[in-house]
N, C-alpha and C. Protein backbone atom coordinates (compact mmCIF):
# COMPACT_ATOMS: atom_id res chain seq x y z
N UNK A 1 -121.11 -38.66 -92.29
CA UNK A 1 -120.90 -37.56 -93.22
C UNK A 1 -120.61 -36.26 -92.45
N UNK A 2 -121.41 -36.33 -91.36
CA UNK A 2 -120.75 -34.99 -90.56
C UNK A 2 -120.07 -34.56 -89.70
N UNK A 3 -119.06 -36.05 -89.57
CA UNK A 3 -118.10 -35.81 -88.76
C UNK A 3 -116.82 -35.39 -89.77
N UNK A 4 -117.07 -35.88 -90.73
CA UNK A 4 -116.03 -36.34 -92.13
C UNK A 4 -116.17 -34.13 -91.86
N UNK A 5 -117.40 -33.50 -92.25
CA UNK A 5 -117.45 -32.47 -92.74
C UNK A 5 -116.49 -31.66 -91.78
N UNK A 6 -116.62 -31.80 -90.75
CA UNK A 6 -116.34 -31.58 -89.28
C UNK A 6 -115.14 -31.27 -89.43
N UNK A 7 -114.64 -32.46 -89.91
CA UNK A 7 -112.40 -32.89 -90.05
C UNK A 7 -112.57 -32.02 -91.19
N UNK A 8 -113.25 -31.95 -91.94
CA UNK A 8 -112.51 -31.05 -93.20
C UNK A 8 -112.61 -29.68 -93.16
N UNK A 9 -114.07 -28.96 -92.39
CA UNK A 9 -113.41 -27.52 -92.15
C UNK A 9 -112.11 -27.30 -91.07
N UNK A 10 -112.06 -27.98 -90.38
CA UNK A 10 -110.72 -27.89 -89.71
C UNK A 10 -109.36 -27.88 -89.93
N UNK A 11 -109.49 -28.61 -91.01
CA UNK A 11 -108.37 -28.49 -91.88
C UNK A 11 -108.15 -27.63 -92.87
N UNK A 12 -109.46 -27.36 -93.59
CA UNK A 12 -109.38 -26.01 -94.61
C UNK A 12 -109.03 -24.79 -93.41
N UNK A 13 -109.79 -24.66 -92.66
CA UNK A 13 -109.45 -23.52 -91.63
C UNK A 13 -107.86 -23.63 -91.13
N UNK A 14 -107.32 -24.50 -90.94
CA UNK A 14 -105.32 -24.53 -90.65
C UNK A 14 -104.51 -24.24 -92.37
N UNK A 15 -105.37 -24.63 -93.50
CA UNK A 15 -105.12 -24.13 -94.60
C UNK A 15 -105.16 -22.97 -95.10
N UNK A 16 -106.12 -21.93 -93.93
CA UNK A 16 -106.46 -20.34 -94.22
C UNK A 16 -107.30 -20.33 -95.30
N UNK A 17 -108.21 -22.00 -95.81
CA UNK A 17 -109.51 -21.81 -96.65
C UNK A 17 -110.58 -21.42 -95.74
N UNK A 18 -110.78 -20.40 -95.56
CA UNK A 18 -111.81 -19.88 -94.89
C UNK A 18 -113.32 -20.07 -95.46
N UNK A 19 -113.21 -19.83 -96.64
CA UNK A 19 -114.81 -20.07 -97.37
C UNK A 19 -114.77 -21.75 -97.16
N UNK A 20 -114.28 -22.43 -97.58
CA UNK A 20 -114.33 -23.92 -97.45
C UNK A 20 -114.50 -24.39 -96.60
N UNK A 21 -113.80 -24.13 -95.23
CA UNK A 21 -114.13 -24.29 -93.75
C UNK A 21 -115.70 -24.17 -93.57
N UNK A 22 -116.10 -23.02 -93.80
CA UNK A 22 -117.39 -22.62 -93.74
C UNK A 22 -118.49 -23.16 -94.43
N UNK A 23 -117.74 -23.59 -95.60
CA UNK A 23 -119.04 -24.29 -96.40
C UNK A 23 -119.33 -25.55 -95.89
N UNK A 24 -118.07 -26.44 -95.68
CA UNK A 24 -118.53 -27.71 -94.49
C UNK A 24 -119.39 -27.70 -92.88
N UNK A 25 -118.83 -26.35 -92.34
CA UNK A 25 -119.63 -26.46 -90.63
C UNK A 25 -120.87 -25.81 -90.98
N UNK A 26 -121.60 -25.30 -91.95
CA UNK A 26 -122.70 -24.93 -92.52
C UNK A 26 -123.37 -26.21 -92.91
N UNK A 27 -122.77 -27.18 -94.04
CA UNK A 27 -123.03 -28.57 -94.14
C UNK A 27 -123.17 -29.96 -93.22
N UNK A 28 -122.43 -28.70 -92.02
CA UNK A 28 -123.05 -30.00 -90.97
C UNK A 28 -124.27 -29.64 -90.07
N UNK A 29 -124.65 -28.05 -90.27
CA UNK A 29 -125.57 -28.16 -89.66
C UNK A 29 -126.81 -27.86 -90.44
N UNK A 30 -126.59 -28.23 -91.75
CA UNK A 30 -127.91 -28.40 -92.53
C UNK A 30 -128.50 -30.14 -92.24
N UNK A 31 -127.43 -30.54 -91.90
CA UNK A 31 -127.48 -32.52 -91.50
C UNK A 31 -127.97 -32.47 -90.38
N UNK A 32 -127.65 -32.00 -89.18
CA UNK A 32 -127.36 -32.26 -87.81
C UNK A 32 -127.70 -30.71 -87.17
N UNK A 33 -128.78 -29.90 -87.24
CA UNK A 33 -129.11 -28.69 -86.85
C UNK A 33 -128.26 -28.53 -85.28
N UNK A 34 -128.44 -29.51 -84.67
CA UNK A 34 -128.62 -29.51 -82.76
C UNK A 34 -126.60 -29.75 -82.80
N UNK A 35 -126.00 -29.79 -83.78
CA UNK A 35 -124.87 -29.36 -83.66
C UNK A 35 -123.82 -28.49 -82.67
N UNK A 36 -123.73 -28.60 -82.09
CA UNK A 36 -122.95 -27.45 -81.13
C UNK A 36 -121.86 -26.86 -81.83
N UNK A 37 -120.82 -28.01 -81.78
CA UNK A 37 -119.71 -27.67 -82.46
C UNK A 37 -119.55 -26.69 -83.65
N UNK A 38 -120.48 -27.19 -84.76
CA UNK A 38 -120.72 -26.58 -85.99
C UNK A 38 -120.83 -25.17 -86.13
N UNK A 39 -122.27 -25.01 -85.03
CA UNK A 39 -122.66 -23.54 -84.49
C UNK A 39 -121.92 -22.53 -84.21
N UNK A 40 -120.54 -23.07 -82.76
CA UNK A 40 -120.12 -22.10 -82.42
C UNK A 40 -118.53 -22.14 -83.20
N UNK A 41 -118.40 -22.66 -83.87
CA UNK A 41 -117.45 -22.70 -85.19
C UNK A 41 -118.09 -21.32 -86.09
N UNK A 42 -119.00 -21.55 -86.29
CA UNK A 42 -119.50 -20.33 -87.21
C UNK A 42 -119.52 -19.61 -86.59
N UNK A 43 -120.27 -19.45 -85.78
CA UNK A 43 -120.37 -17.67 -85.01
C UNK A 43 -119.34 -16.99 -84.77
N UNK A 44 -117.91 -17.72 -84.02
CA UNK A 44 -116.40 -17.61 -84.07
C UNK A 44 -115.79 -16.89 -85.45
N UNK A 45 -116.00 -17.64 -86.65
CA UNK A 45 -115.70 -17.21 -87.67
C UNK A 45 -116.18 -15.72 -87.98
N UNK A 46 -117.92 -16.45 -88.05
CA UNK A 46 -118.55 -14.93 -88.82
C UNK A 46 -117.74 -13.42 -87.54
N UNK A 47 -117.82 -13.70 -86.61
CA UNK A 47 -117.58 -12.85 -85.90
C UNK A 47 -116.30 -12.27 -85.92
N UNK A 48 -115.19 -13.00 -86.52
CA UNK A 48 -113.97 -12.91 -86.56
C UNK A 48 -113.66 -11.76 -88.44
N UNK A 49 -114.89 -12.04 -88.87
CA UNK A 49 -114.98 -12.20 -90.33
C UNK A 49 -115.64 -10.70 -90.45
N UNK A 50 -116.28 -10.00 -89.18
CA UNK A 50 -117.13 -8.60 -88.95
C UNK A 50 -118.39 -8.67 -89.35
N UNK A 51 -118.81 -10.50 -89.63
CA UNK A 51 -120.15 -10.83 -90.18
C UNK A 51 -121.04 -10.67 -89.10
N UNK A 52 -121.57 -9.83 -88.00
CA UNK A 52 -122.00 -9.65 -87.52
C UNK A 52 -123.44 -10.74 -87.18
N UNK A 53 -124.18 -10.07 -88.22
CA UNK A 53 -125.66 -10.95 -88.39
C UNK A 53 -125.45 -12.46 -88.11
N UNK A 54 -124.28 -12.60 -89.29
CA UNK A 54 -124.63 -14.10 -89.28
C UNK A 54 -123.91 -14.81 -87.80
N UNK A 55 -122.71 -14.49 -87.24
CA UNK A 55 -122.45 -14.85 -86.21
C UNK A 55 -123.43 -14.61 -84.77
N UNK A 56 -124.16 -13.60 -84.83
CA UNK A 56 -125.60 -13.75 -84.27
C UNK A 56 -126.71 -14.50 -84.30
N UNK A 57 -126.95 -14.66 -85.40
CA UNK A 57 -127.33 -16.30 -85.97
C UNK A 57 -127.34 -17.14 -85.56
N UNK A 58 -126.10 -17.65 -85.57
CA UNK A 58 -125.43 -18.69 -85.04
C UNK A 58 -125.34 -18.92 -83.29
N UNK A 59 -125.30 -17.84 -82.96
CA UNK A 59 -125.19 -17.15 -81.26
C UNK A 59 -126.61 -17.71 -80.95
N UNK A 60 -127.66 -17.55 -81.84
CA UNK A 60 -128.89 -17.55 -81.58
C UNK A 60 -129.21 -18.89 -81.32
N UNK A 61 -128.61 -19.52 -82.71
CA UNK A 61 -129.29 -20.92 -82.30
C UNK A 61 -128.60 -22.14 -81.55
N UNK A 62 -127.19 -21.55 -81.40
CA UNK A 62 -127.08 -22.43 -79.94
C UNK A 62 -127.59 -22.07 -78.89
N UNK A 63 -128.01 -20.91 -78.46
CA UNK A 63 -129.22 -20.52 -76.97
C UNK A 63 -130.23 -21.33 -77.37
N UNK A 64 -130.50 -21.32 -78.32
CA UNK A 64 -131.78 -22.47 -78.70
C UNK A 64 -131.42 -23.70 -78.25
N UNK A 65 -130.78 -24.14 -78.60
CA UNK A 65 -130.07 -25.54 -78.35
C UNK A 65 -129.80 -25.59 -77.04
N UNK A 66 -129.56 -24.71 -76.22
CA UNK A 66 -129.28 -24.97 -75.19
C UNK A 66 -130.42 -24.73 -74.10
N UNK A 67 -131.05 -23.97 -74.79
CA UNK A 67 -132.70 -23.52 -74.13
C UNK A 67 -133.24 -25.25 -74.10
N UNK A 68 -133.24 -25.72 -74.79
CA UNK A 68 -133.66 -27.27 -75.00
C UNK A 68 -133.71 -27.82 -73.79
N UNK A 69 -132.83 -28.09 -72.76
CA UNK A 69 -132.29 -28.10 -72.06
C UNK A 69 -133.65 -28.05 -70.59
N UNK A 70 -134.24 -26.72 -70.93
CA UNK A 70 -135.20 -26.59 -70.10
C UNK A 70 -134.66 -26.24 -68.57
N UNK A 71 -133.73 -25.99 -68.57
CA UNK A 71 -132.65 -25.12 -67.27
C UNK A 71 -131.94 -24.01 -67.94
N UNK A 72 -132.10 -22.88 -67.45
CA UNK A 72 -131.08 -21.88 -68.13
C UNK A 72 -129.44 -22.19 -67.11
N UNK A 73 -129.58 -22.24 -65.70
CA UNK A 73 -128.24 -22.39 -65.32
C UNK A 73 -127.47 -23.88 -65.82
N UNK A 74 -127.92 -24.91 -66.64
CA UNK A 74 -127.57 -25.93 -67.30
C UNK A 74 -127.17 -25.57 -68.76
N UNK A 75 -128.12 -24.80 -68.95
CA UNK A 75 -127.53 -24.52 -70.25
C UNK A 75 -126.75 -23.33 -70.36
N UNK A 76 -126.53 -22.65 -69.75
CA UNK A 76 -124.99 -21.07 -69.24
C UNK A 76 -123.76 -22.20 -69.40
N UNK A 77 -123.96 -23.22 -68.04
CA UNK A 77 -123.03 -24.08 -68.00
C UNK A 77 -122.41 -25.43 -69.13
N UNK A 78 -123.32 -25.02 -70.28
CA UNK A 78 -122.87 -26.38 -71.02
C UNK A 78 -121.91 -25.12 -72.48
N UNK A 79 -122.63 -24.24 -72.41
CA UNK A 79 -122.17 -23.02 -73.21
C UNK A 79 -120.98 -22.41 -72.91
N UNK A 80 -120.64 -22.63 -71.51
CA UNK A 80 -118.98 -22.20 -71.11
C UNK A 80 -118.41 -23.31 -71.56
N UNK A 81 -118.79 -24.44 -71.40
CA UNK A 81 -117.81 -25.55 -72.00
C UNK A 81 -117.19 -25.72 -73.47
N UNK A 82 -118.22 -24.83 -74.30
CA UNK A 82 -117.80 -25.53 -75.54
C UNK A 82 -116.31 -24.90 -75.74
N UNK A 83 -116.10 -25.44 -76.93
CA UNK A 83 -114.47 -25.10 -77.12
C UNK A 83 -114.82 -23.48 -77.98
N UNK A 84 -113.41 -22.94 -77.61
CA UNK A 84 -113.91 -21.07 -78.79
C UNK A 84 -114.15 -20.86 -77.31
N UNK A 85 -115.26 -19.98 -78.18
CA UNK A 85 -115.49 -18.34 -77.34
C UNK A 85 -116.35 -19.20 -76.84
N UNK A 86 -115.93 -19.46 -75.62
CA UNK A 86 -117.14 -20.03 -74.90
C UNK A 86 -117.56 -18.94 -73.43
N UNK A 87 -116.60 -17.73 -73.13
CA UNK A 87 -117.31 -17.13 -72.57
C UNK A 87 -118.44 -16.21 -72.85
N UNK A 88 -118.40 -15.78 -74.68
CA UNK A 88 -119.36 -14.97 -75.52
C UNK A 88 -120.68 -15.70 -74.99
N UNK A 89 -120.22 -16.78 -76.00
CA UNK A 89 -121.84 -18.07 -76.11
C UNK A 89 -122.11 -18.31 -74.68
N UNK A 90 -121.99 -18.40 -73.63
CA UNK A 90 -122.06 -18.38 -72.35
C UNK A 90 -123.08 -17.23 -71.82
N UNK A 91 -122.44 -15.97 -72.62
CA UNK A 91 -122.83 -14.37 -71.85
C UNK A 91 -124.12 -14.41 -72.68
N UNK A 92 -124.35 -14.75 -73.60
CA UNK A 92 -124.97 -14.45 -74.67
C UNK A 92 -126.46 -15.63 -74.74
N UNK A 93 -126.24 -16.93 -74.07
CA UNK A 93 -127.13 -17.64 -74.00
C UNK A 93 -127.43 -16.72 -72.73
N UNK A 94 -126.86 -17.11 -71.50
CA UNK A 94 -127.97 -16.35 -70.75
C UNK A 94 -128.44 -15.29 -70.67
N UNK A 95 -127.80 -14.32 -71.44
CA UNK A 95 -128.90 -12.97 -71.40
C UNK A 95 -130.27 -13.41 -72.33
N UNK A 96 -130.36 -13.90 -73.68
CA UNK A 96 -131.35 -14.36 -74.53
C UNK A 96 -132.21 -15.25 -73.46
N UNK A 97 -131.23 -15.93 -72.96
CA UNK A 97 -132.81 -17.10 -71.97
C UNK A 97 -133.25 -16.08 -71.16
N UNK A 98 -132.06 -15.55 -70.23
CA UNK A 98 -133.15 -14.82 -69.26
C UNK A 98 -134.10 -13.66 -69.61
N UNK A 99 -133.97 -13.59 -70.88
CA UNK A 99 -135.32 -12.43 -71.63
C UNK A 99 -136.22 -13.26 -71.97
N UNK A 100 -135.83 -14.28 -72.25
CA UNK A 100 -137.13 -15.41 -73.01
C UNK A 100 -137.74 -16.08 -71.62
N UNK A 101 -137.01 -16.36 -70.71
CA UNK A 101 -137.91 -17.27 -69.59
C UNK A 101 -137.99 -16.04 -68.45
N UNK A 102 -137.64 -15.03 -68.57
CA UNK A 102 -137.53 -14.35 -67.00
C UNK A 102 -136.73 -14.63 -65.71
N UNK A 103 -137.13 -13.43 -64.79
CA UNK A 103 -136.00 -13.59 -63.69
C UNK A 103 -136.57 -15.12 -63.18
N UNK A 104 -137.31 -15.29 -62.51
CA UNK A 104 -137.76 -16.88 -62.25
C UNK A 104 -136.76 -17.84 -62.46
N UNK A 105 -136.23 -18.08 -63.94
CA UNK A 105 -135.48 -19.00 -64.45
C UNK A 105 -133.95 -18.97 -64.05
N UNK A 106 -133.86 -17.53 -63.84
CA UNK A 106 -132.54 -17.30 -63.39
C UNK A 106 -132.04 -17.84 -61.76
N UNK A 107 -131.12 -18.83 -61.32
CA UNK A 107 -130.62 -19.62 -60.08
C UNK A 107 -130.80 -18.38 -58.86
N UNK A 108 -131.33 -18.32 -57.71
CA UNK A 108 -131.20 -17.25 -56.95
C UNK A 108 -129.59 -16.82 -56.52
N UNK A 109 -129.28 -17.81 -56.34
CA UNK A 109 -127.44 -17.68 -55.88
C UNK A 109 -126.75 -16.63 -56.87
N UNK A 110 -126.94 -17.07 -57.66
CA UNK A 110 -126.68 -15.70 -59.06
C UNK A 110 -127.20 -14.01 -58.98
N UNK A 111 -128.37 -14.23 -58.54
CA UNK A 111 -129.20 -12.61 -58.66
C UNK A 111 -128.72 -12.52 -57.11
N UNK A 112 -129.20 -13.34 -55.68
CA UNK A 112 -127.74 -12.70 -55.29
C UNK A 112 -126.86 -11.37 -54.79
N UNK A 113 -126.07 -11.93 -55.66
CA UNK A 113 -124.32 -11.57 -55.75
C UNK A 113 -124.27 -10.71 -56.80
N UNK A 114 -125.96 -10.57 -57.68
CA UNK A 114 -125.63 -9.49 -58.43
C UNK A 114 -125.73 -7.96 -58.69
N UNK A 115 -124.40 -7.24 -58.39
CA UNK A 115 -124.01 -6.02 -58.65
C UNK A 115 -125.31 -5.33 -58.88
N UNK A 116 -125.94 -4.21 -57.93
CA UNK A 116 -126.66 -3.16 -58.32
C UNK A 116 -128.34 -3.85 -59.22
N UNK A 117 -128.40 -4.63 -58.01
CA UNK A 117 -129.70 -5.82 -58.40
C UNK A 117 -131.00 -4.76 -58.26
N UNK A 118 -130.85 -3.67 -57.90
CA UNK A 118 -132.26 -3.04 -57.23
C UNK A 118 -132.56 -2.40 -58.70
N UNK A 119 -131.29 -1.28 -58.77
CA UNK A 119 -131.31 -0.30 -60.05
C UNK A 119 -131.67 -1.44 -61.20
N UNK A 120 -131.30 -2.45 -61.54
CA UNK A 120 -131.24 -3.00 -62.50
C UNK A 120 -132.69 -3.58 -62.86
N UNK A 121 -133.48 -4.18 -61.79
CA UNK A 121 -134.90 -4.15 -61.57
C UNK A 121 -135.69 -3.33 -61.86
N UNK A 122 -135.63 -2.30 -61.55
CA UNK A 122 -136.13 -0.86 -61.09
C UNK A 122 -135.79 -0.82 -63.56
N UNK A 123 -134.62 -0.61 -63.54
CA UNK A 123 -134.39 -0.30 -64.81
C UNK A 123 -135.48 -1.60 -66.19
N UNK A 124 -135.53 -2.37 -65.66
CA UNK A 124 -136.41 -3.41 -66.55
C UNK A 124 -137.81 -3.31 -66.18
N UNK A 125 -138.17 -3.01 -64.98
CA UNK A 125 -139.14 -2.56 -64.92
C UNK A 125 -140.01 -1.32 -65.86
N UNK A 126 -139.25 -0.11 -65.52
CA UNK A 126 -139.56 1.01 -66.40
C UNK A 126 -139.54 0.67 -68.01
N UNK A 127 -138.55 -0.47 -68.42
CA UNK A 127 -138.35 -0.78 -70.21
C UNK A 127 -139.63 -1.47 -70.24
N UNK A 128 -140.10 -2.14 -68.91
CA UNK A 128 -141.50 -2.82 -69.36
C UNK A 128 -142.77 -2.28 -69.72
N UNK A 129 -142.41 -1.12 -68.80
CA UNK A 129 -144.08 -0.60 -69.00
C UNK A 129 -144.15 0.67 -70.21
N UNK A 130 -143.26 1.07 -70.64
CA UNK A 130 -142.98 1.67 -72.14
C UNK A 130 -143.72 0.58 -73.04
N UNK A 131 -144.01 -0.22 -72.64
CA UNK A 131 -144.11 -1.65 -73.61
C UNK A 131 -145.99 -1.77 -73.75
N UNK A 132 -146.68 -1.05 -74.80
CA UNK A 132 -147.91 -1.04 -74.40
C UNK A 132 -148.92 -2.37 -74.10
């Protein structure tokens, strides 16, 4: 049933049924939550659509899905793959993981090579301790 749903927003979406598209990749992930496809089908849309929230949503719960995973550099890397905006869902899972698991989780090879690593420390630091 949710592959069937799958083929048919795809096709309403080359039809320019946009609500219909949507009502199926919504229907597949009321079936099949751990969906990828479905997910970043929506977020694409809503985002395309100025639906902000809900394509955040959607942003959200594939980092979830990919948080699953239990590696954040596994799951950055399975998030560039998908088809779409896979550099968004990419940028966007790992900033959410690396707030949810910390620098720790983040690959050292990465922090690194990364641009103005002291200030940026120094800057999360200070947002932390604002934090009573």
């Amino acid at each position: 049933a949710s592959q069937a749903a799958l083929q048919a927003a795809e096709l309403y979406l080359k039809s320019r049924e946009v609500q219909k598209a949507i009502e199926n990749w919504e229907r597949v992930t009321r079936l099949h939550p751990d969906n990828h496809r479905a997910h970043t089908r929506l977020a694409m849309i809503f985002e395309r659509l100025g639906e902000r929230e809900k394509a955040v949503r959607e942003y959200l719960a594939l980092a979830s899905l990919f948080q699953g995973a239990g590696d954040l550099a596994l799951a950055v890397e399975k998030a560039a793959r998908i088809r779409g905006d896979s550099d968004s869902v990419a940028c966007l899972t790992g900033a959410l993981l690396g707030a949810a698991l910390g620098t720790a989780a983040i690959p050292s090879g990465w922090l690194d090579t990364l641009p103005q690593r002291a200030a940026i420390a120094e800057l999360a630091d200070r947002l932390m301790d604002l934090n009573p």
